[in-house]
C-alpha atoms as a PDB file:
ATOM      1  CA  UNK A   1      13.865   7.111  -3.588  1.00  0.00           C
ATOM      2  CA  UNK A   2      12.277   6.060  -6.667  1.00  0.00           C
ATOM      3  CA  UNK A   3      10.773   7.652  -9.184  1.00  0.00           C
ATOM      4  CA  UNK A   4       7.483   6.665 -10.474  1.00  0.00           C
ATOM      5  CA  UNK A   5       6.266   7.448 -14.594  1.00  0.00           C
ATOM      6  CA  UNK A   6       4.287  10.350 -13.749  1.00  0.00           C
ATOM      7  CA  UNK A   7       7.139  11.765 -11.407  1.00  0.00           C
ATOM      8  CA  UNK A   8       9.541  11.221 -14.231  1.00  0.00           C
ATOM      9  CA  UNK A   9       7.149  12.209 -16.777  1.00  0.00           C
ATOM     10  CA  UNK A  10       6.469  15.277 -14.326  1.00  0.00           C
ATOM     11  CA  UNK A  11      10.573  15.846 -14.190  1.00  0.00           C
ATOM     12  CA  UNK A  12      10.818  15.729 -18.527  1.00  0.00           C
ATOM     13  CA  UNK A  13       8.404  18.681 -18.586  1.00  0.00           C
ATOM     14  CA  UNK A  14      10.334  20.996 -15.955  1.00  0.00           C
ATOM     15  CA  UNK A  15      13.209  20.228 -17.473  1.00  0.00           C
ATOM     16  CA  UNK A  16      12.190  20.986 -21.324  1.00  0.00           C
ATOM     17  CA  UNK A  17      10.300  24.092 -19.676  1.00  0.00           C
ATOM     18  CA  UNK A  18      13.681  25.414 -17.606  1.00  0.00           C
ATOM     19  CA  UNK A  19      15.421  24.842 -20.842  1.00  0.00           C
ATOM     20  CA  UNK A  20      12.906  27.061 -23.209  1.00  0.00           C
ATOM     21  CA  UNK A  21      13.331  29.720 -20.121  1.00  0.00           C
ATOM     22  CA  UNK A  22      16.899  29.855 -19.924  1.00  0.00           C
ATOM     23  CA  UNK A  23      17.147  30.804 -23.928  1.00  0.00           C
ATOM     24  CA  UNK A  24      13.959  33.157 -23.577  1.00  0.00           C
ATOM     25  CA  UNK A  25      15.426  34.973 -20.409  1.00  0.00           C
ATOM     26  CA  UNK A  26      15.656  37.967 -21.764  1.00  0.00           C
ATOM     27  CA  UNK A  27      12.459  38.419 -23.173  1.00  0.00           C
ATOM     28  CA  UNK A  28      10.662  36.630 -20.068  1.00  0.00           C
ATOM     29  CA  UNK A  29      12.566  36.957 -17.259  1.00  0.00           C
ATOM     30  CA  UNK A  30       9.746  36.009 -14.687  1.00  0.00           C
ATOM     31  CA  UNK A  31       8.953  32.720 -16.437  1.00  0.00           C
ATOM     32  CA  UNK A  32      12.432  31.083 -15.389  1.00  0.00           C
ATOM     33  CA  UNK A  33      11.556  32.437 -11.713  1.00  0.00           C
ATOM     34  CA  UNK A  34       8.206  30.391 -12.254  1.00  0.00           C
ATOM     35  CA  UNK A  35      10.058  27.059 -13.890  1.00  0.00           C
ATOM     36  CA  UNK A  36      12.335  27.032 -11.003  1.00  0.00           C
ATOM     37  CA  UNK A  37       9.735  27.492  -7.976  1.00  0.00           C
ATOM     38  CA  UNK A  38       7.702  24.851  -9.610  1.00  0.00           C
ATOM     39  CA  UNK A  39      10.728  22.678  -9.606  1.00  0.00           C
ATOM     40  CA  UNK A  40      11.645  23.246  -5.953  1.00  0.00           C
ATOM     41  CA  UNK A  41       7.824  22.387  -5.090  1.00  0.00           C
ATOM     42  CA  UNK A  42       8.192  19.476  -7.262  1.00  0.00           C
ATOM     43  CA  UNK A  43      11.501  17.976  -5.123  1.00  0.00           C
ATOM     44  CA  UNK A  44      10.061  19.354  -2.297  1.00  0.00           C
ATOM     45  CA  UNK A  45       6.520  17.228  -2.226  1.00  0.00           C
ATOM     46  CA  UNK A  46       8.518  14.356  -3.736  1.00  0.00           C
ATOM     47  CA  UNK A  47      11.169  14.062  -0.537  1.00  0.00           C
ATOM     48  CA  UNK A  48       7.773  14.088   1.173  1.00  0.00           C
ATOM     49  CA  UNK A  49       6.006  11.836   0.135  1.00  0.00           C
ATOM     50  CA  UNK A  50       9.299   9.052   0.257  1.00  0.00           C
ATOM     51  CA  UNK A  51       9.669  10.118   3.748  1.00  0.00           C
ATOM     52  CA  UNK A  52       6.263   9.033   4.249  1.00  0.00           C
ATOM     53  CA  UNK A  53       5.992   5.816   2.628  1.00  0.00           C
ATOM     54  CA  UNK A  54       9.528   4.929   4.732  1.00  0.00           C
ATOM     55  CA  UNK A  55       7.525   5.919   8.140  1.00  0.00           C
ATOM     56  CA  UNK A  56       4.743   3.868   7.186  1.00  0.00           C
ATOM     57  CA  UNK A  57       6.771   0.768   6.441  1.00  0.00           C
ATOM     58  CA  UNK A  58       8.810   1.070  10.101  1.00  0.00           C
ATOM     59  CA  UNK A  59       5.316   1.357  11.462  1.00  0.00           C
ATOM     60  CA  UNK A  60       4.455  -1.654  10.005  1.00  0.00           C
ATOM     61  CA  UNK A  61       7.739  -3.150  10.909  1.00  0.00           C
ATOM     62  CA  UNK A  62       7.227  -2.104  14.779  1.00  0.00           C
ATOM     63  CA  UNK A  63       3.584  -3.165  14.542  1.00  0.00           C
ATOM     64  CA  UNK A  64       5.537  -7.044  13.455  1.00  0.00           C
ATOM     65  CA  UNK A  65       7.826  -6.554  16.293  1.00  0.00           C
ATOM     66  CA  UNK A  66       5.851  -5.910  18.940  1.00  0.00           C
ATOM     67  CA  UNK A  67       3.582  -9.128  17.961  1.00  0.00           C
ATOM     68  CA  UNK A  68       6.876 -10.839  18.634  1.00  0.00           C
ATOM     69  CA  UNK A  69       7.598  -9.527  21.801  1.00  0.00           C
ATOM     70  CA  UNK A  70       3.829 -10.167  23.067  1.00  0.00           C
ATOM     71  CA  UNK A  71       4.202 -13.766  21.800  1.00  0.00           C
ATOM     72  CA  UNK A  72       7.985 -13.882  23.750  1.00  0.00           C
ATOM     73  CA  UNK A  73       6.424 -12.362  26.734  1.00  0.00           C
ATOM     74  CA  UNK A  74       3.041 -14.050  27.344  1.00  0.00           C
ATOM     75  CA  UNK A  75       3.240 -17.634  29.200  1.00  0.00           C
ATOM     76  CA  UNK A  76       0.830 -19.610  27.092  1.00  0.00           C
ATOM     77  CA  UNK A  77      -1.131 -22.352  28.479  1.00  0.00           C
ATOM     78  CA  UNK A  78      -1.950 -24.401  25.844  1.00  0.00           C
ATOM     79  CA  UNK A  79      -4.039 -27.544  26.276  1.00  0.00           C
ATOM     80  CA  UNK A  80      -4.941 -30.608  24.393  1.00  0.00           C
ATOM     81  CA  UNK A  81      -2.306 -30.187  21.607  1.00  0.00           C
ATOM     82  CA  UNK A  82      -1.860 -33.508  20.035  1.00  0.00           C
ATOM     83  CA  UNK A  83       1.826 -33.070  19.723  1.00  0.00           C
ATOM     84  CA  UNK A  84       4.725 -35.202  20.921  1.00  0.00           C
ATOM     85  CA  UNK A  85       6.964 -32.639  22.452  1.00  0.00           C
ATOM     86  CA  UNK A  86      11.005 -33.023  22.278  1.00  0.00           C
ATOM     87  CA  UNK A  87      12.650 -32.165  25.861  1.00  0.00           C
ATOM     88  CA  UNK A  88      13.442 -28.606  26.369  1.00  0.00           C
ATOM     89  CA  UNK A  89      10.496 -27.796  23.801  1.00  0.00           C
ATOM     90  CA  UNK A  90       7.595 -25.449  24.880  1.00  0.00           C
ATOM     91  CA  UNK A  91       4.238 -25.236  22.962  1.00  0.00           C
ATOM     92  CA  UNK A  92       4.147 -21.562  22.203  1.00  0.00           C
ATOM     93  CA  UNK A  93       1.098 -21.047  19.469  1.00  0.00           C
ATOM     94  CA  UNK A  94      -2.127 -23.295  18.391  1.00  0.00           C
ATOM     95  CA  UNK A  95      -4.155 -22.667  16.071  1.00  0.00           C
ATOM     96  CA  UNK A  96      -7.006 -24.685  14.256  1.00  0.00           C
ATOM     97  CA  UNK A  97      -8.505 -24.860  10.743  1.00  0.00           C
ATOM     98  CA  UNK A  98      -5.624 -24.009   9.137  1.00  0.00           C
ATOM     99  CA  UNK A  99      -5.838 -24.601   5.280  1.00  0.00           C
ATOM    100  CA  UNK A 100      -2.182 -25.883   3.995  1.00  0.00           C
ATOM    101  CA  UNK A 101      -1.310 -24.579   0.217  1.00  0.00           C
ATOM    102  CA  UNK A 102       1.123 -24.776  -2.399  1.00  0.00           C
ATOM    103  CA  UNK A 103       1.931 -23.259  -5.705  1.00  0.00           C
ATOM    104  CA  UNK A 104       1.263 -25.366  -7.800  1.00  0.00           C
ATOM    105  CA  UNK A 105       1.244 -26.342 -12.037  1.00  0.00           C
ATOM    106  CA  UNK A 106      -2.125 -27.805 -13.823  1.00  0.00           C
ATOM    107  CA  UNK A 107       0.145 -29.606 -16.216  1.00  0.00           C
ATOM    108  CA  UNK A 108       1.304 -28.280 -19.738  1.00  0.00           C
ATOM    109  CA  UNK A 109      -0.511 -27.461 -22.982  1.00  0.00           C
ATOM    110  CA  UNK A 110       1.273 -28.486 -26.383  1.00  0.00           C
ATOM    111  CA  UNK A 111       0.738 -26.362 -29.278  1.00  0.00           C
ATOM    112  CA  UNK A 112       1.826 -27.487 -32.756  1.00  0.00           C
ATOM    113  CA  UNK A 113       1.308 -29.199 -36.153  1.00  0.00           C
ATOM    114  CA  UNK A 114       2.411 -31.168 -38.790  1.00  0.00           C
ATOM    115  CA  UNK A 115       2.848 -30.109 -42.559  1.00  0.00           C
ATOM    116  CA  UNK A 116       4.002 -32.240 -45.248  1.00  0.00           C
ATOM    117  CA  UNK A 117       2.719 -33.756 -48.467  1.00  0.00           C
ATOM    118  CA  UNK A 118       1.744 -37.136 -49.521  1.00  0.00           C
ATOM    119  CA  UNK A 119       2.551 -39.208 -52.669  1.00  0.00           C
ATOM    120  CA  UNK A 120       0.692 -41.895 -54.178  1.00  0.00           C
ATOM    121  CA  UNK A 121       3.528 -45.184 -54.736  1.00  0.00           C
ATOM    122  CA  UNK A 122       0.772 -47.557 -55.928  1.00  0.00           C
ATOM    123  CA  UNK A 123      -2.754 -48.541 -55.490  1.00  0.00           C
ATOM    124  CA  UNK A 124      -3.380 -48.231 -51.230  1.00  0.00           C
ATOM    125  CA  UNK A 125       0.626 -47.134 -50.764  1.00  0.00           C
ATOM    126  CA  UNK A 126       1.240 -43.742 -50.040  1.00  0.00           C
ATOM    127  CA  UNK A 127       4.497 -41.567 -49.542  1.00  0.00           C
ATOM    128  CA  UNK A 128       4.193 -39.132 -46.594  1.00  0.00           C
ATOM    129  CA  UNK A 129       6.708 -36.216 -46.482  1.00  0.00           C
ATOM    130  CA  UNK A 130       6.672 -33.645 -43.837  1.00  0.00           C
ATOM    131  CA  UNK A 131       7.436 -32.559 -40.484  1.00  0.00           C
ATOM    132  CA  UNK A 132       5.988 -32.541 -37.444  1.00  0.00           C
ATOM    133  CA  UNK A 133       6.573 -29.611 -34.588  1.00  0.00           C
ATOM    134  CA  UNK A 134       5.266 -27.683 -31.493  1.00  0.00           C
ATOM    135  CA  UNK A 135       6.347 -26.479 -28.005  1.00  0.00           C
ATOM    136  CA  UNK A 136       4.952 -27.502 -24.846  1.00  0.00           C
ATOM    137  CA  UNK A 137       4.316 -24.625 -22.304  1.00  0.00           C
ATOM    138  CA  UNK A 138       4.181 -25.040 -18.760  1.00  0.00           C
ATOM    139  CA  UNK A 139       0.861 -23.929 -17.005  1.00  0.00           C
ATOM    140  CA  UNK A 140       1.490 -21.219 -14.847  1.00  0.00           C
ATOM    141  CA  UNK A 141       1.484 -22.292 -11.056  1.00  0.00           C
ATOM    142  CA  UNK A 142      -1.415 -21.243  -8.865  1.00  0.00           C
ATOM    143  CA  UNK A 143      -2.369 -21.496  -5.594  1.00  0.00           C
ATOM    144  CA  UNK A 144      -3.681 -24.973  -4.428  1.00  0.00           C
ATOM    145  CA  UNK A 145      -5.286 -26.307  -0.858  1.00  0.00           C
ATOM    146  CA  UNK A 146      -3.143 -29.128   0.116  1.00  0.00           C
ATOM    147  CA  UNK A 147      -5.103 -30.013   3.181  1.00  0.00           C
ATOM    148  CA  UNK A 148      -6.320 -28.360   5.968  1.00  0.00           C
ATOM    149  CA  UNK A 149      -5.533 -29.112   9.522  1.00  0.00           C
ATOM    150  CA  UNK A 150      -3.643 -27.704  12.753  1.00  0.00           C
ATOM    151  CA  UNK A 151      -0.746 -25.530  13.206  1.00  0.00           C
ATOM    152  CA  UNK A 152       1.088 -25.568  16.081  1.00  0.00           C
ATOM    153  CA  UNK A 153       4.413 -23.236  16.916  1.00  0.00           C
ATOM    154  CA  UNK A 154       6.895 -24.510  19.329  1.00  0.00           C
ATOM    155  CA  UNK A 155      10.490 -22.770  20.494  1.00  0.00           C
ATOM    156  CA  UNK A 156      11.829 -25.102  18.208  1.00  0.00           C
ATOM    157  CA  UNK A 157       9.795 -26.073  15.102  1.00  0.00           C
ATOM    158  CA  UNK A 158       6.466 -25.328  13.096  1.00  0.00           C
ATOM    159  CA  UNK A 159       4.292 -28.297  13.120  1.00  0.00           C
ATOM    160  CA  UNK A 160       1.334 -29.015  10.435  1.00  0.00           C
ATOM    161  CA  UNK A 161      -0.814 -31.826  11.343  1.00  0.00           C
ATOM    162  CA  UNK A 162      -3.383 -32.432   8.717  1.00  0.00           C
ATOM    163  CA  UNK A 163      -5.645 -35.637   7.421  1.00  0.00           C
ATOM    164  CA  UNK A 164      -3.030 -36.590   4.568  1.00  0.00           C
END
């Protein structure tokens, strides 16, 4: 289960709060009673609420798998697929108008300088002293459409057939 900031921050309080409770008991008695039935609401709606984010994701999983078993099941006729087939192989899925992408870079920026001095030798001669320096930084990679074309899903391979 984890713990988010607010849970955590949530947890800090109760604990600093059973803490001032425990020392005060005598003098408040009730107040640790309160500390601690806040805490046991606390665990309780937290076990909750993991229990049902993990229900939702095997939903979602058995929502995945039974896409899988419709696409195992159903005997798909598919027609005018432009796709040389190897033997054994079965055309299971289609589709058109598929865009193709990739992560990709735009390249690198350099950042830098150069600092030095220069010194006069003689009349149009010059001394340069100095250093130059920077760091180039790779851009970060982004999506990018590749090309756009057909997909088509066989028992044995995914095929993209595009224009480049």
């Amino acid at each position: 289960m984890k713990i988010t900031a607010g849970q955590g921050c949530l947890g800090g309080i109760a604990i600093f709060a059973l803490i001032i409770s425990v020392q005060n008991f005598q003098n408040a008695p009730y107040f640790l009673f309160f500390i601690l039935a806040l805490i046991a609401i606390w665990i309780g709606v937290s076990l909750l609420n993991g229990k049902a984010r993990t229900k939702k994701m095997l939903e979602q999983f058995e929502h995945q798998a039974n896409i899988l078993d419709e696409l195992v099941k159903a005997d798909f006729k598919v027609e005018d697929v432009m796709l040389s087939t190897q033997k054994e192989e079965v055309v299971i899925y289609h589709l058109e108008d598929i865009m193709l992408t990739e992560y990709r870079s735009t390249g690198s920026t350099y950042s830098g300088g150069y600092a030095g001095v220069s010194f006069r030798v003689a009349k149009g001669v010059r001394l340069n002293t100095g250093k130059t320096g920077g760091s180039s930084m790779r851009n970060p990679e982004t999506p990018q459409t590749i090309d756009s074309g057909e997909l088509t899903v066989t028992n044995q391979r995914v095929v993209f057939t595009g224009a480049n």
